[in-house]
PDB file of N, CA and C in Angstrom:
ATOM      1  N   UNK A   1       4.187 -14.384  -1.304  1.00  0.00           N
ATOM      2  CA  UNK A   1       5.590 -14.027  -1.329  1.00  0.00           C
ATOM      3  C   UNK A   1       5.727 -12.720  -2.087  1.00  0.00           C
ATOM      4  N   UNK A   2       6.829 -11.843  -1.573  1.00  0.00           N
ATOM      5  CA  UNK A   2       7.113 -10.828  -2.278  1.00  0.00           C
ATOM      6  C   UNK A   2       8.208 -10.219  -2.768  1.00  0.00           C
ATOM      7  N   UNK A   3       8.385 -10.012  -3.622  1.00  0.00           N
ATOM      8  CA  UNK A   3       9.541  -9.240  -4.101  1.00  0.00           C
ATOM      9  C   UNK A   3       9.990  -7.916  -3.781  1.00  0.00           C
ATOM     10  N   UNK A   4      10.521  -7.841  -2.135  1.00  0.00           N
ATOM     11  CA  UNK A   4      10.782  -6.049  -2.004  1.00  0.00           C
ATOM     12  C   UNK A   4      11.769  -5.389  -2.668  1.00  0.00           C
ATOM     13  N   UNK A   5      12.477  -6.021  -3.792  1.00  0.00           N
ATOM     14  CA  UNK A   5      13.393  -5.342  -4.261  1.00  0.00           C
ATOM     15  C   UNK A   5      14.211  -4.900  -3.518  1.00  0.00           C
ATOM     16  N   UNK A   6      14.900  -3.995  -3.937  1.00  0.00           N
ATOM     17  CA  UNK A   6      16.322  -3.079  -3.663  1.00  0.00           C
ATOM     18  C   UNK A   6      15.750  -1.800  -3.032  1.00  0.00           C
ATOM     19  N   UNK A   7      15.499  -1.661  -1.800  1.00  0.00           N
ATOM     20  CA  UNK A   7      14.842  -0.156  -0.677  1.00  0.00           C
ATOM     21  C   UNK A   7      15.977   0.528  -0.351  1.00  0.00           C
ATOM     22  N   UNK A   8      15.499   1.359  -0.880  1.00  0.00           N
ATOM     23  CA  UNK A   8      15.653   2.551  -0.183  1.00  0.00           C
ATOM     24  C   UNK A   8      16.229   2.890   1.013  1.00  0.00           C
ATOM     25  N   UNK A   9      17.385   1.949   1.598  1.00  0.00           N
ATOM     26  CA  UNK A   9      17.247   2.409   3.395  1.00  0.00           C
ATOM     27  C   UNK A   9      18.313   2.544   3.562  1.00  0.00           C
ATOM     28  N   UNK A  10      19.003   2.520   4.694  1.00  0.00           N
ATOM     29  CA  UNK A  10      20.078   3.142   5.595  1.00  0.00           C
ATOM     30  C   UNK A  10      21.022   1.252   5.475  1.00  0.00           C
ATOM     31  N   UNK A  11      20.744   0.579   5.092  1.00  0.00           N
ATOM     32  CA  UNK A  11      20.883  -1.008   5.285  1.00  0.00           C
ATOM     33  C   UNK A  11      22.679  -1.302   4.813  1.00  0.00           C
ATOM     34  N   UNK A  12      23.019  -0.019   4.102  1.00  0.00           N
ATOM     35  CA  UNK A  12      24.636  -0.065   3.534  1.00  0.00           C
ATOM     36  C   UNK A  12      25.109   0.642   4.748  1.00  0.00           C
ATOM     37  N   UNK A  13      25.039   1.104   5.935  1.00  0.00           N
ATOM     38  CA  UNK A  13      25.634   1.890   6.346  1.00  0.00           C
ATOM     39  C   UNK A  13      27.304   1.408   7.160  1.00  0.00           C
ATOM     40  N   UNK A  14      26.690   0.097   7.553  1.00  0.00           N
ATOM     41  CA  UNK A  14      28.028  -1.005   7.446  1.00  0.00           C
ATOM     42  C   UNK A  14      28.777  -1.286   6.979  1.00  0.00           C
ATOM     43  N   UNK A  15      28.544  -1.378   5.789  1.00  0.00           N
ATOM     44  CA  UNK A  15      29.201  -1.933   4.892  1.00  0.00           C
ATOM     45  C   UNK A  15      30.868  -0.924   4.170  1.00  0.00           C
ATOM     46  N   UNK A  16      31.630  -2.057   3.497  1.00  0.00           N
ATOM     47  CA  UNK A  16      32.885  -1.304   3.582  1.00  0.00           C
ATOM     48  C   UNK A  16      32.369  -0.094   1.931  1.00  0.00           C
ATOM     49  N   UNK A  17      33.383   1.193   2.494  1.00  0.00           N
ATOM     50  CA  UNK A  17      33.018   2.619   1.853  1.00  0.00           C
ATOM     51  C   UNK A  17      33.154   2.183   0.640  1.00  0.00           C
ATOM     52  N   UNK A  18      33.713   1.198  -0.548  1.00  0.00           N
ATOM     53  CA  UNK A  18      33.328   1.268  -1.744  1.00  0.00           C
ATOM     54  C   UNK A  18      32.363   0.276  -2.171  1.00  0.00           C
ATOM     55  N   UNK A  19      31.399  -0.073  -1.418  1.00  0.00           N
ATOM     56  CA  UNK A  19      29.918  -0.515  -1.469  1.00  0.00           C
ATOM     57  C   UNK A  19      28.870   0.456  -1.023  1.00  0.00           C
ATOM     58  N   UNK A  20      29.283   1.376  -0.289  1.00  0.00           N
ATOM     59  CA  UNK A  20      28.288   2.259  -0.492  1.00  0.00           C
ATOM     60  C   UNK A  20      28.881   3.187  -1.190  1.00  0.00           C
ATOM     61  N   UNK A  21      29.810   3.580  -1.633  1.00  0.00           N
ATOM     62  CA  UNK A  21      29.540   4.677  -2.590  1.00  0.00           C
ATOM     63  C   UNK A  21      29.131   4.208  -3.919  1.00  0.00           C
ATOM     64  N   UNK A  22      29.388   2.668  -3.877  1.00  0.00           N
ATOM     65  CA  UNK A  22      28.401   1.806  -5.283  1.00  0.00           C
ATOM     66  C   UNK A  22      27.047   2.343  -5.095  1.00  0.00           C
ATOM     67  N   UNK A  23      26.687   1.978  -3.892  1.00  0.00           N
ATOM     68  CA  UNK A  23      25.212   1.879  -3.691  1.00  0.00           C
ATOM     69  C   UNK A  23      24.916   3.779  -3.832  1.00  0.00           C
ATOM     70  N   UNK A  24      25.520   4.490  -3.614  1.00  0.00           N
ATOM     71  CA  UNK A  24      25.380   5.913  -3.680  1.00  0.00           C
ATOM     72  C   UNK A  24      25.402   6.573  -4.700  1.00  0.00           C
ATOM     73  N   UNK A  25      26.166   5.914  -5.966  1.00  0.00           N
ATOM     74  CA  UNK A  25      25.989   5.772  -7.215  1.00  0.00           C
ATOM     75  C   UNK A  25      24.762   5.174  -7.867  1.00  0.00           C
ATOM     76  N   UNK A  26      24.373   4.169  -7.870  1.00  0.00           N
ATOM     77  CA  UNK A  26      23.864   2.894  -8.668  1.00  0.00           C
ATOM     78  C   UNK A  26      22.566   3.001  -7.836  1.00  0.00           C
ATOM     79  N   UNK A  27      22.269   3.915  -6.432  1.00  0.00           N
ATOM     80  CA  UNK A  27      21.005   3.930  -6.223  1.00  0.00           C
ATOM     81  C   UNK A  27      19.833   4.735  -7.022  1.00  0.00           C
ATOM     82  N   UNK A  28      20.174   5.313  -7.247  1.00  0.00           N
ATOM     83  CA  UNK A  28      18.906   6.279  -8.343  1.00  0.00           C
ATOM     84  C   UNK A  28      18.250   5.088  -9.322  1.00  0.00           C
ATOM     85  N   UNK A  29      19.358   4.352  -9.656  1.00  0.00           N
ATOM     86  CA  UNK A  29      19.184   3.452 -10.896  1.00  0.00           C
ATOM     87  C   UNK A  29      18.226   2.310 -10.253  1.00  0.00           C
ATOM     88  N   UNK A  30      18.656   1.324  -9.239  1.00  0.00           N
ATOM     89  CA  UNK A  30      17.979   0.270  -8.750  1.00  0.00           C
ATOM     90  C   UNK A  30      18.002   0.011  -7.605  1.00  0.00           C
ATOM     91  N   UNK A  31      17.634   1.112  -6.955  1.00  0.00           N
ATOM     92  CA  UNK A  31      16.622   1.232  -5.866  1.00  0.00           C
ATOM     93  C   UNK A  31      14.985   1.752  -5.738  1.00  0.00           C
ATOM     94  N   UNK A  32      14.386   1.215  -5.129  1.00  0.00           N
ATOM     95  CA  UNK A  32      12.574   1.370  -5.280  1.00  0.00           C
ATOM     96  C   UNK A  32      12.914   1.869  -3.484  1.00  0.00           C
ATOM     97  N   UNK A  33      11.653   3.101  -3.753  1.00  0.00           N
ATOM     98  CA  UNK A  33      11.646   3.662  -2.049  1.00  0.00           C
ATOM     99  C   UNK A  33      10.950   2.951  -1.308  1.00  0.00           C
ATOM    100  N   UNK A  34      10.982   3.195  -0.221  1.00  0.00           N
ATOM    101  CA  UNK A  34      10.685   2.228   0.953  1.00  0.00           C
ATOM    102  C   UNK A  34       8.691   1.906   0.561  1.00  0.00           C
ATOM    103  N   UNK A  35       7.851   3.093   0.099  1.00  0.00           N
ATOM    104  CA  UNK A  35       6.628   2.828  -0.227  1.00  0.00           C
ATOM    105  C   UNK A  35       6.353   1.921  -1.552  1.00  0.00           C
ATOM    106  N   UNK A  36       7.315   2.333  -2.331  1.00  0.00           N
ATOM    107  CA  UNK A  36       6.858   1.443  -3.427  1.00  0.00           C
ATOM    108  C   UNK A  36       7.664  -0.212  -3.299  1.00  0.00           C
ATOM    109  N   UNK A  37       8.184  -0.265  -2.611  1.00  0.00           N
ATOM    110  CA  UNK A  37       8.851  -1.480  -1.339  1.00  0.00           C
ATOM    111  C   UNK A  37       7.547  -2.404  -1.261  1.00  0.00           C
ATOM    112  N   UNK A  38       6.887  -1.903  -0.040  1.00  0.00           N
ATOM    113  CA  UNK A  38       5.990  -2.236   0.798  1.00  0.00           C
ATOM    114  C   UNK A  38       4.747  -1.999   0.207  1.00  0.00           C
ATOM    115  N   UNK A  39       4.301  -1.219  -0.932  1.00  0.00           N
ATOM    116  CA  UNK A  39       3.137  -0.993  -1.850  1.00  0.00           C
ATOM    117  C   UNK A  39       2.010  -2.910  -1.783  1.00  0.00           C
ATOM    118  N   UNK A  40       3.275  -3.532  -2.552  1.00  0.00           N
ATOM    119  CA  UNK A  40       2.260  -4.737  -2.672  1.00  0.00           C
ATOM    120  C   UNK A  40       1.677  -5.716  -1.498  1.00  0.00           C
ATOM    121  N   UNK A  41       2.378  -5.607  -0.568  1.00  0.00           N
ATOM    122  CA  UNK A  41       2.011  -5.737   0.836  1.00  0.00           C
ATOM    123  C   UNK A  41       0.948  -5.251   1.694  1.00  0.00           C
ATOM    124  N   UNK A  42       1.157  -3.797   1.686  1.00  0.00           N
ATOM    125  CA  UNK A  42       0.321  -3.476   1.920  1.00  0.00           C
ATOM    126  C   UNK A  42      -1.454  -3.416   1.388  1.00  0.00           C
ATOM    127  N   UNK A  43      -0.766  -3.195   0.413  1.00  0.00           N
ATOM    128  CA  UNK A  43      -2.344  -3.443  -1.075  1.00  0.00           C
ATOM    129  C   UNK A  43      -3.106  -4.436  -0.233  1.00  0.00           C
ATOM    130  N   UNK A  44      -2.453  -5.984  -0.374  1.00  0.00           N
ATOM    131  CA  UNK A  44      -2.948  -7.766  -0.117  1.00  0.00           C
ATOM    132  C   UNK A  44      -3.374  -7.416   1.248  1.00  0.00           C
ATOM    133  N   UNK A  45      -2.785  -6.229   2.557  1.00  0.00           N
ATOM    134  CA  UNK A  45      -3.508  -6.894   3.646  1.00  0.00           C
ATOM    135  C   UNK A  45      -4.617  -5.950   4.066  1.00  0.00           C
ATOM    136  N   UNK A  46      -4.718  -4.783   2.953  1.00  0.00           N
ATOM    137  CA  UNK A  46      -5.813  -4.150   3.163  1.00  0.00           C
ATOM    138  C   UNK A  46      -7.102  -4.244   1.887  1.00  0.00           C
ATOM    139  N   UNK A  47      -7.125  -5.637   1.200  1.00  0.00           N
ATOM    140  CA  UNK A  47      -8.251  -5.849   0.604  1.00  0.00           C
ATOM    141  C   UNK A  47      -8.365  -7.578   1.467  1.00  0.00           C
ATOM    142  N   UNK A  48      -9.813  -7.833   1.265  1.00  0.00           N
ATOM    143  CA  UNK A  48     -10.675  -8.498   1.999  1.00  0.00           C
ATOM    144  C   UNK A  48     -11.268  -9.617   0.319  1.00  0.00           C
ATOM    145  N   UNK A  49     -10.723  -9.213  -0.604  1.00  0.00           N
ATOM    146  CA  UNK A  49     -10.627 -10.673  -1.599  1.00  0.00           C
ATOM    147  C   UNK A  49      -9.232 -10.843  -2.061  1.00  0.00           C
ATOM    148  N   UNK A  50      -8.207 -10.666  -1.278  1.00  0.00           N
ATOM    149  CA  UNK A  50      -6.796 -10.794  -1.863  1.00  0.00           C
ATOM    150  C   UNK A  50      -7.117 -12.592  -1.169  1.00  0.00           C
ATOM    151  N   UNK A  51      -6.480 -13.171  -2.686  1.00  0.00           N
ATOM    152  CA  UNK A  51      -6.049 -14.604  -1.902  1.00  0.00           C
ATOM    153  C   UNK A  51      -4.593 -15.268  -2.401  1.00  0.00           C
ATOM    154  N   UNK A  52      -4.009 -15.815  -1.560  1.00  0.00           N
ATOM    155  CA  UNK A  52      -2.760 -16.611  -1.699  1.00  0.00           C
ATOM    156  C   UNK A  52      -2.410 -17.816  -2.078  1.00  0.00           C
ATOM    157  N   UNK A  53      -1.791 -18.792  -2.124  1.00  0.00           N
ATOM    158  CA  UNK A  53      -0.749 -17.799  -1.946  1.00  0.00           C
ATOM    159  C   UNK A  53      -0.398 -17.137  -3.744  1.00  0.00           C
ATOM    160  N   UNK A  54       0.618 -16.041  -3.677  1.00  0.00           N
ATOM    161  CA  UNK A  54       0.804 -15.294  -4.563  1.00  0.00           C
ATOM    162  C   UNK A  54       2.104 -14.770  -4.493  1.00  0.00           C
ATOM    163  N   UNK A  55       3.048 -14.774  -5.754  1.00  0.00           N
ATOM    164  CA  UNK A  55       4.277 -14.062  -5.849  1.00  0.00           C
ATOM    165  C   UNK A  55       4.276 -12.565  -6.533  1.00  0.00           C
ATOM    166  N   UNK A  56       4.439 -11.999  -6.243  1.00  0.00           N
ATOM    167  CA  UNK A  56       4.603 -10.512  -7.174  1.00  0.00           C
ATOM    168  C   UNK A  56       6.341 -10.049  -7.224  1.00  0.00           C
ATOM    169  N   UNK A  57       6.435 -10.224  -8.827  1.00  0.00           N
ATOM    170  CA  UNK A  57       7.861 -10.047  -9.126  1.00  0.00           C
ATOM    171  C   UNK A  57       8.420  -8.467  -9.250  1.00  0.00           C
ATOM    172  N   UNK A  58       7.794  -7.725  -9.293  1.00  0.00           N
ATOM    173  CA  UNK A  58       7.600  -6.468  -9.378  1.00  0.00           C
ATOM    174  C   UNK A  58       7.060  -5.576  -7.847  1.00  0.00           C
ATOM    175  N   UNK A  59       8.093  -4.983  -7.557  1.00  0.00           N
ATOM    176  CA  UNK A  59       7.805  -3.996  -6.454  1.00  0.00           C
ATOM    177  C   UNK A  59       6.391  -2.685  -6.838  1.00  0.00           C
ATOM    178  N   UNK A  60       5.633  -2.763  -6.264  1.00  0.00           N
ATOM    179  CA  UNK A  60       4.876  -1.793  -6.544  1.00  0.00           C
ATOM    180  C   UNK A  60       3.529  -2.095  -7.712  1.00  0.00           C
ATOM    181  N   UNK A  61       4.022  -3.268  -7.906  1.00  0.00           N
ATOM    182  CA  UNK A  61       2.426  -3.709  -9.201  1.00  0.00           C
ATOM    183  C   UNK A  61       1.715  -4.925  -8.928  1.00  0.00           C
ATOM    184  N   UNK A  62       0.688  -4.560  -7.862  1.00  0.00           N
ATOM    185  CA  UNK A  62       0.148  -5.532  -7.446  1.00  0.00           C
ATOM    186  C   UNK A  62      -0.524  -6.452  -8.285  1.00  0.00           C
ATOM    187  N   UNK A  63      -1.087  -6.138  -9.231  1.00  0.00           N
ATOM    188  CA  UNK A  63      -1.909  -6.651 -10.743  1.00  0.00           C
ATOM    189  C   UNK A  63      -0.924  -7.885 -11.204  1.00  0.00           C
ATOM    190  N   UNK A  64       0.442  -7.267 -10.831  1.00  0.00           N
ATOM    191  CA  UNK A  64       1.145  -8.200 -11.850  1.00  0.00           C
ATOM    192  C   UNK A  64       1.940  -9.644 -10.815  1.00  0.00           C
ATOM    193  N   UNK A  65       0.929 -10.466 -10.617  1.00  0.00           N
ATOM    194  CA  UNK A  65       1.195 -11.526  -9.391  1.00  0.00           C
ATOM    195  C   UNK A  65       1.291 -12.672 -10.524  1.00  0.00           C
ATOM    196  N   UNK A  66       1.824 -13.773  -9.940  1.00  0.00           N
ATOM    197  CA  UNK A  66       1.714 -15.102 -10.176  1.00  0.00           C
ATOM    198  C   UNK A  66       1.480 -16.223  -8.996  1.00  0.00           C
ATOM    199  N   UNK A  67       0.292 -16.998  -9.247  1.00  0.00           N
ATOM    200  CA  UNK A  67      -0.278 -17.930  -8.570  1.00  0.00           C
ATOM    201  C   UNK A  67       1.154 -18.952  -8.266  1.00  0.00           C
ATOM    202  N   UNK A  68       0.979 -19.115  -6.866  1.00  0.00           N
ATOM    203  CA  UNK A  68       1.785 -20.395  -6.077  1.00  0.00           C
ATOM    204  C   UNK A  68       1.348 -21.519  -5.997  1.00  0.00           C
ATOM    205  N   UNK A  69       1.874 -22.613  -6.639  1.00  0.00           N
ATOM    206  CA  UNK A  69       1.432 -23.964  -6.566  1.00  0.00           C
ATOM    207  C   UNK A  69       2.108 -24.793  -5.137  1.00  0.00           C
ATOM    208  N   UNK A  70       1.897 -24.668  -4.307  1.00  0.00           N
ATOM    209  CA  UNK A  70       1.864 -25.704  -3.049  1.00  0.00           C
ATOM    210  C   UNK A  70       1.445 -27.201  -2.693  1.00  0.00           C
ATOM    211  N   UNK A  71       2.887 -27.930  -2.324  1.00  0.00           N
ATOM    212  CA  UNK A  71       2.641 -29.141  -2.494  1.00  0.00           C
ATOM    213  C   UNK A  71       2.538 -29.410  -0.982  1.00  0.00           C
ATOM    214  N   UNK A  72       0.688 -29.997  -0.927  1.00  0.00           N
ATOM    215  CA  UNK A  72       1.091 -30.315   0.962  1.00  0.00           C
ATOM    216  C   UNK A  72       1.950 -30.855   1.532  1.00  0.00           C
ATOM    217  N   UNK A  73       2.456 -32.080   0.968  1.00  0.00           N
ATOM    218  CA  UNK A  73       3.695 -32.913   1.536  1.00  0.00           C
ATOM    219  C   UNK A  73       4.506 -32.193   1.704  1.00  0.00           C
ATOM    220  N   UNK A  74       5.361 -31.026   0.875  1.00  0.00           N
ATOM    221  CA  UNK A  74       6.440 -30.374   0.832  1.00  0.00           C
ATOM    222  C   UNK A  74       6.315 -29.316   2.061  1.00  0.00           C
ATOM    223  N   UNK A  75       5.350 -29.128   1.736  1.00  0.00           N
ATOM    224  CA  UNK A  75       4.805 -27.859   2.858  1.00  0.00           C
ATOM    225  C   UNK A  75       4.774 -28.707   4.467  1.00  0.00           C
ATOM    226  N   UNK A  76       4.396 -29.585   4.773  1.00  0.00           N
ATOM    227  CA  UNK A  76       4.643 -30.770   5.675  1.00  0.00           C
ATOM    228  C   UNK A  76       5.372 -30.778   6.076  1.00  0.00           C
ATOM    229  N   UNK A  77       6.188 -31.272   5.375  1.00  0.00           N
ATOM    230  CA  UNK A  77       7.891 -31.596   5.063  1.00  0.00           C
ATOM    231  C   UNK A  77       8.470 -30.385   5.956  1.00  0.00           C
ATOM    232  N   UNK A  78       8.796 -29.621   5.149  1.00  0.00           N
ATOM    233  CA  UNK A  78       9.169 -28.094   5.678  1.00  0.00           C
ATOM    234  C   UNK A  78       9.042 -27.843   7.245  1.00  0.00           C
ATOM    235  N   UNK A  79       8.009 -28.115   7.669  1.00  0.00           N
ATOM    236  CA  UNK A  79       7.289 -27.374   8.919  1.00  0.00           C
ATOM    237  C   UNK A  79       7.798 -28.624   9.581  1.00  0.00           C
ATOM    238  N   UNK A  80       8.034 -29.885   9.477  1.00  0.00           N
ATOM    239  CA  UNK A  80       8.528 -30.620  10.347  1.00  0.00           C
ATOM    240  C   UNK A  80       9.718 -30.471  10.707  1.00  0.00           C
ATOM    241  N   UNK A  81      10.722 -30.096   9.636  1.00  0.00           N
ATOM    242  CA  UNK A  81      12.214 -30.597  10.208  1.00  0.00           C
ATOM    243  C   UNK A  81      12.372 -28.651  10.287  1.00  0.00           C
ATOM    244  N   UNK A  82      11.526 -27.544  10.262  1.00  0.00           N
ATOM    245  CA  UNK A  82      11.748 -26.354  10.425  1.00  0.00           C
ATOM    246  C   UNK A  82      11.481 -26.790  12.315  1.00  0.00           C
ATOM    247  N   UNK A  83      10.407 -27.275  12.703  1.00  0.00           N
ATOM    248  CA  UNK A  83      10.078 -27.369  14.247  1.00  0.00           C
ATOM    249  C   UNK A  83      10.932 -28.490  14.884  1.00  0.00           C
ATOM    250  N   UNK A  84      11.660 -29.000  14.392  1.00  0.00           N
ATOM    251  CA  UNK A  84      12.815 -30.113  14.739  1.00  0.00           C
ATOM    252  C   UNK A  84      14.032 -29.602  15.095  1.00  0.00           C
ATOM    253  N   UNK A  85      14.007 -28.352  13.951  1.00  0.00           N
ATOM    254  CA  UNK A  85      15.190 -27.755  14.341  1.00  0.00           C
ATOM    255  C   UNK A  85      15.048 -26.601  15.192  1.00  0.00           C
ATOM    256  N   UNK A  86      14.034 -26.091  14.923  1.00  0.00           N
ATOM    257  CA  UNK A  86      13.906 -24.404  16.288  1.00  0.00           C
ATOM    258  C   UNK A  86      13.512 -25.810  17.522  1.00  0.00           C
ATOM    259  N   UNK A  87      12.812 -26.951  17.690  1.00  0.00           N
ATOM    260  CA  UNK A  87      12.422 -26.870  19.193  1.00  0.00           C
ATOM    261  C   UNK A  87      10.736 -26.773  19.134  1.00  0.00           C
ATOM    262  N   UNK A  88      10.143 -26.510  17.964  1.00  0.00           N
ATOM    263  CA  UNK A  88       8.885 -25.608  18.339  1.00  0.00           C
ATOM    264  C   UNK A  88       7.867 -27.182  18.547  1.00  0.00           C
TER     265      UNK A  88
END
């Protein structure tokens, strides 16, 4: 799992004009660009000992992960009434 933070993108352009001129303001402050976005992502699928699962709370610092504890039942669980409800 990852934390992409607040990017960099075009994603306010909808939105009503005194949310983006928030965001046009308040972006310098807490927004991360689209690379340092996608940094820890990319990192995990281009090394060959990255293992999962893994959270990184921090955009851009792959080092700084925390191990996912997964409960099979839950995980079970999940995937049943997720394929119950799409159909799959």
């Amino acid at each position: 799992m990852v934390n992409a933070g607040a990017a960099k993108t075009d994603i306010m352009r909808a939105a009503p004009w005194y949310m983006r001129v928030g965001a046009k303001v308040l972006g310098p402050v807490v927004f991360d660009s689209v690379e340092t976005s996608a940094h820890n992502v990319v990192e995990a699928v281009r090394r060959d000992d990255w293992k999962g699962p893994l959270y990184w709370g921090r955009p851009g610092k792959f080092e700084q992960r925390t191990p996912i504890d997964l409960s099979t039942t839950s995980t079970q669980h999940l995937m049943d009434i997720s394929r119950t409800l799409t159909g799959a």
